[in-house]
Protein backbone atom coordinates (compact mmCIF):
# COMPACT_ATOMS: atom_id res chain seq x y z
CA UNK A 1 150.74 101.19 135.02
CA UNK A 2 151.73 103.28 132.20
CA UNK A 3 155.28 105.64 133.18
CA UNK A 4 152.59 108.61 132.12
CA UNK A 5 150.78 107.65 135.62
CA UNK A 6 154.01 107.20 137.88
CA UNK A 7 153.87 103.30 136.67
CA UNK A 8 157.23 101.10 135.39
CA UNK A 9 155.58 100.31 132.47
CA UNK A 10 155.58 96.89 133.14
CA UNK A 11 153.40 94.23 130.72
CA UNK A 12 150.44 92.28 132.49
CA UNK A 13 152.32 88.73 131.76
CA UNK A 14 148.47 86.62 131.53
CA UNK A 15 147.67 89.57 129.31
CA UNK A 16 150.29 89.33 127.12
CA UNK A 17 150.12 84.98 127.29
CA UNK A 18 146.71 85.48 126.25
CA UNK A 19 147.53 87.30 123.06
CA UNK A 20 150.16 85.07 122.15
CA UNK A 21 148.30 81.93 122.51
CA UNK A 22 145.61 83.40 120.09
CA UNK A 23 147.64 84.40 117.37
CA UNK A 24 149.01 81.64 117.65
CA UNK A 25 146.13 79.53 116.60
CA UNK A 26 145.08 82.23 114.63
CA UNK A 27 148.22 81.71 112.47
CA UNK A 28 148.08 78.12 112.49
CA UNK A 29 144.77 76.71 112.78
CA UNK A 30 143.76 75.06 109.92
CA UNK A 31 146.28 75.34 107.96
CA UNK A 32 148.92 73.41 105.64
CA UNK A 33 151.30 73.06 108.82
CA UNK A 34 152.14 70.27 111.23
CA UNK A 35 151.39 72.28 113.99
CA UNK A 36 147.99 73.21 112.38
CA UNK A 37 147.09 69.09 112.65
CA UNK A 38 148.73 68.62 115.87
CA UNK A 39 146.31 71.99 117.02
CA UNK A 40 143.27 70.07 115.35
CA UNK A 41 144.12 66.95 117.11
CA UNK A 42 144.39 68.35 120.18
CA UNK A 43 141.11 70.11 120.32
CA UNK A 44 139.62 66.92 119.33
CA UNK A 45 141.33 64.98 121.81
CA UNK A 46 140.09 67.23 124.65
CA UNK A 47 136.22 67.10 123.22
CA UNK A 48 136.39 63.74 123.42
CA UNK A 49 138.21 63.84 126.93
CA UNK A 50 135.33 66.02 128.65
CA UNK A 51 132.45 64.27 126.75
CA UNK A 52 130.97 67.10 125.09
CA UNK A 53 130.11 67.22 120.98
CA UNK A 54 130.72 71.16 120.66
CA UNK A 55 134.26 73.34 120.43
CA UNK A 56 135.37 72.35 123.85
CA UNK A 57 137.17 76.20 124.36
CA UNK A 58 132.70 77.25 123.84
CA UNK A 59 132.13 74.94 127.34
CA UNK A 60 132.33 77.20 131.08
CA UNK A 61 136.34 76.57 132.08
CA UNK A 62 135.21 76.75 135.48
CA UNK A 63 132.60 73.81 135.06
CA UNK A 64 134.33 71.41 132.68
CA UNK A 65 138.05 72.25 132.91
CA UNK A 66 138.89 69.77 135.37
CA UNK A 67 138.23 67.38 133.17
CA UNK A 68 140.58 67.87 130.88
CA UNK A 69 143.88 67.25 131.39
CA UNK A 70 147.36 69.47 131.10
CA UNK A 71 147.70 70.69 127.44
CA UNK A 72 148.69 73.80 125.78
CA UNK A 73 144.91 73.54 124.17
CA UNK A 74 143.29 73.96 127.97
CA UNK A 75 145.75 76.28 129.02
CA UNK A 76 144.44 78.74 125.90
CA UNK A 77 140.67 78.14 127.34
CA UNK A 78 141.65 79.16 131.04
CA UNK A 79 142.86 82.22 129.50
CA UNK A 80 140.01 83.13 127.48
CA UNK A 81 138.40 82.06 130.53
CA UNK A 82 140.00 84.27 132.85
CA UNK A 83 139.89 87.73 130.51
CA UNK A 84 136.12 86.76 129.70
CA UNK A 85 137.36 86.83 126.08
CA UNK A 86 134.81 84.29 123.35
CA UNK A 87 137.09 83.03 120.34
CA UNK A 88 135.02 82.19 117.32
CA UNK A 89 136.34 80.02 114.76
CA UNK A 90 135.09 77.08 112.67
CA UNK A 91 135.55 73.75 114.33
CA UNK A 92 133.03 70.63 113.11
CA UNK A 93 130.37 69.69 115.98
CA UNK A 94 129.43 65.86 116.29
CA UNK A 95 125.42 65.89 115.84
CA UNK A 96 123.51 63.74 117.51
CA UNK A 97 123.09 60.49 116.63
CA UNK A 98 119.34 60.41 117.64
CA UNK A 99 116.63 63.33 117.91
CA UNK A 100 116.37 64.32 121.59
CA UNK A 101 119.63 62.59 122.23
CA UNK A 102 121.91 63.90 125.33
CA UNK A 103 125.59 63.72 125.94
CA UNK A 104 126.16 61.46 129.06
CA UNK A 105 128.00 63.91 130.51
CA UNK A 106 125.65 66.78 130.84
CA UNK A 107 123.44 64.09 132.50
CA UNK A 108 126.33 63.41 135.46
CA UNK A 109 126.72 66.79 136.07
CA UNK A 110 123.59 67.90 136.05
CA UNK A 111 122.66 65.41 139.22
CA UNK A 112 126.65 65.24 140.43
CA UNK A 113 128.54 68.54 141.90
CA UNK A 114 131.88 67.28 143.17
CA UNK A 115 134.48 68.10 140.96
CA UNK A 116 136.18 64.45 142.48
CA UNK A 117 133.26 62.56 141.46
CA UNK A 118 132.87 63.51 137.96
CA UNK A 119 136.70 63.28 136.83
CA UNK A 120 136.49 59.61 138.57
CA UNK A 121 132.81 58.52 136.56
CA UNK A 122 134.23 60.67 133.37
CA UNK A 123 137.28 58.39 133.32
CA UNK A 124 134.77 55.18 132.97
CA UNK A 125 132.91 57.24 130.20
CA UNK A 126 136.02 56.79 128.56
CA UNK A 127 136.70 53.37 129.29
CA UNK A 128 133.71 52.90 127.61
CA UNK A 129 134.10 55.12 124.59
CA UNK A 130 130.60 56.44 125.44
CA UNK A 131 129.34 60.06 124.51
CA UNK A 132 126.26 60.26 123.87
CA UNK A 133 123.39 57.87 126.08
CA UNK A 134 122.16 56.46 123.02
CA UNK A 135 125.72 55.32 122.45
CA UNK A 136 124.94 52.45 125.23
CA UNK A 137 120.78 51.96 124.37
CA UNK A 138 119.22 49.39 122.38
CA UNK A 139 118.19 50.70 118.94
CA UNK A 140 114.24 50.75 120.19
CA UNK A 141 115.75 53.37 122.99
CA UNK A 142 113.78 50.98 125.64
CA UNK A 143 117.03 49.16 127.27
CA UNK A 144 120.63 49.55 128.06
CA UNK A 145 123.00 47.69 126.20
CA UNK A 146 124.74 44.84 128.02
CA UNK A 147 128.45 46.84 128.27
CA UNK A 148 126.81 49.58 130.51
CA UNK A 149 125.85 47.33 133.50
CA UNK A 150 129.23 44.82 132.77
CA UNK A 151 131.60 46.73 130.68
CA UNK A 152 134.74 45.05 129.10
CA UNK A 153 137.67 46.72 127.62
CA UNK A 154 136.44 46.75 124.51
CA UNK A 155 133.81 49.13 125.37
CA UNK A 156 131.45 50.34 122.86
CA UNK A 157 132.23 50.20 118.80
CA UNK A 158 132.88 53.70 118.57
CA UNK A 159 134.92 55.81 115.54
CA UNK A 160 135.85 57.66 117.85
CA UNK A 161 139.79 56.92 119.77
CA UNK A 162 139.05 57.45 123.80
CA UNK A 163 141.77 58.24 125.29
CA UNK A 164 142.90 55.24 127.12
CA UNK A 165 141.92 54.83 130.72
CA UNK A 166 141.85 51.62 133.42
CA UNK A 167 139.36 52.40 136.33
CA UNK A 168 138.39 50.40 138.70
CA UNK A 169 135.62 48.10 139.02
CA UNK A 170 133.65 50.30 142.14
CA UNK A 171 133.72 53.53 139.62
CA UNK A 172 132.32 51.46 136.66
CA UNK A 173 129.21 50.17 138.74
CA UNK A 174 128.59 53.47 139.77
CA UNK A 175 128.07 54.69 136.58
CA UNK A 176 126.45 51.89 135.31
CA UNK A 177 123.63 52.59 138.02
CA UNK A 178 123.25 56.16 137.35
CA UNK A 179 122.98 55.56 133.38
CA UNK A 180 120.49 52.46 134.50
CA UNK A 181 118.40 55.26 136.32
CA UNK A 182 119.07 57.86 134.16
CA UNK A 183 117.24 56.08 131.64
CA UNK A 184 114.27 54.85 133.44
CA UNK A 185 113.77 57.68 134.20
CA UNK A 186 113.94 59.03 131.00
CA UNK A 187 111.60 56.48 130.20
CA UNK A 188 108.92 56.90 132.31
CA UNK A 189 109.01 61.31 131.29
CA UNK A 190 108.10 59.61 128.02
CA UNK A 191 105.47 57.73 128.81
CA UNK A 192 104.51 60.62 130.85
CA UNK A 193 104.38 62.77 127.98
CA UNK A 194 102.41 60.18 125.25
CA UNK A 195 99.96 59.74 127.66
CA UNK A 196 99.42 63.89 128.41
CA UNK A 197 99.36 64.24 124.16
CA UNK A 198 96.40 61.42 123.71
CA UNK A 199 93.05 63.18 123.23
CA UNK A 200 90.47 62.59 125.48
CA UNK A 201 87.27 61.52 123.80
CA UNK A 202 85.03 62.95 125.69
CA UNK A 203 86.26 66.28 124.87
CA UNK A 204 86.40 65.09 121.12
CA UNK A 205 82.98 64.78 121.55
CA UNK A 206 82.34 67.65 123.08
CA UNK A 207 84.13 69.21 120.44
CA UNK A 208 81.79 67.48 117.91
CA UNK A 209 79.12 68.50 119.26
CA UNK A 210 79.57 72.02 119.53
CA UNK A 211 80.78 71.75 116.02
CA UNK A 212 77.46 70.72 114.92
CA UNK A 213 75.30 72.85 116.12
């Protein structure tokens, strides 16, 4: 409280850590500066770490922070986080690889709540250098790709660099049959869908008919 009011005039400390932190980047970000790369890097590193394609600091804190781990980078988005405060600043998205294409990710979450359970099948994501599910499908989109139901450490041929993580083998089967049903089910929503889209002929000829008269 301000000495005006009675107060000591004292700071608010997350306040003032908040303001630091963005002029920070402000200053550096993008910029002709080591710390402007390492910045960069890190940002990078953490999109890749919670498997999404946007500006990972954009994502809910509250939903996908625990999937990050310790950095000055996630310590800037619990900020923003906790002052409701949106930064806005240019930072390249990954597009998707195929039209209607989802990040593997969103698809765990969506179905899986515990904050235990993701951060263990997010870990084989990585192991797998996996982000999107067409990353693990076979280029007709009908099947998964051998490495999602017996993985290997060589995971998929990504450009990408994972960070590096060992799980164990019950984790890695676990996501393997979620992907497996994922898809299927993905799969049959299609066929779903073609077979709502394909015109009925009677009503073509119904159609015709009418037309004619």
């Amino acid at each position: 409280m301000q000495p005006t009011f009675g107060g000591f005039g004292l700071f608010n400390l997350a306040t003032e850590q908040l303001i630091g932190r963005i002029n920070l980047m402000m200053q550096h970000y993008h910029t002709p500066s080591i710390l402007s790369r390492k910045l960069d890097i890190s940002l990078k590193y953490q999109q890749l770490q919670v498997g999404t394609n946007k500006n990972p600091l954009t994502l809910d804190y509250n939903k996908w922070g625990h999937l990050a781990t310790f950095s000055w980078t996630k310590m800037l988005w619990r900020s923003l986080k906790y002052h409701a405060v949106e930064l806005y600043m240019k930072f390249e998205e990954i597009p998707l690889p195929r039209e209607k294409d989802r990040l593997v990710m969103e698809l765990i979450m969506e179905r899986i709540s515990s904050e235990a359970a993701t951060q263990s099948l997010n870990r084989c994501r990585c192991y797998l250098r996996v982000l999107f599910l067409s990353d693990i499908t076979t280029a007709d989109g009908k099947y998964l790709e051998q490495l999602a139901m017996t993985p290997s450490e060589n995971g998929t041929k990504s450009r990408y660099k994972f960070p590096r993580e060992v799980p164990t083998q019950k984790p890695i089967e676990k996501v393997a049959k979620i992907l497996d049903g994922l898809h299927n089910n993905r799969q049959k929503a299609t066929r779903r869908a073609r077979k709502m889209d394909k015109p009925n002929p009677q009503n073509m000829e119904m159609v015709l008919y009418q037309g004619h008269g």
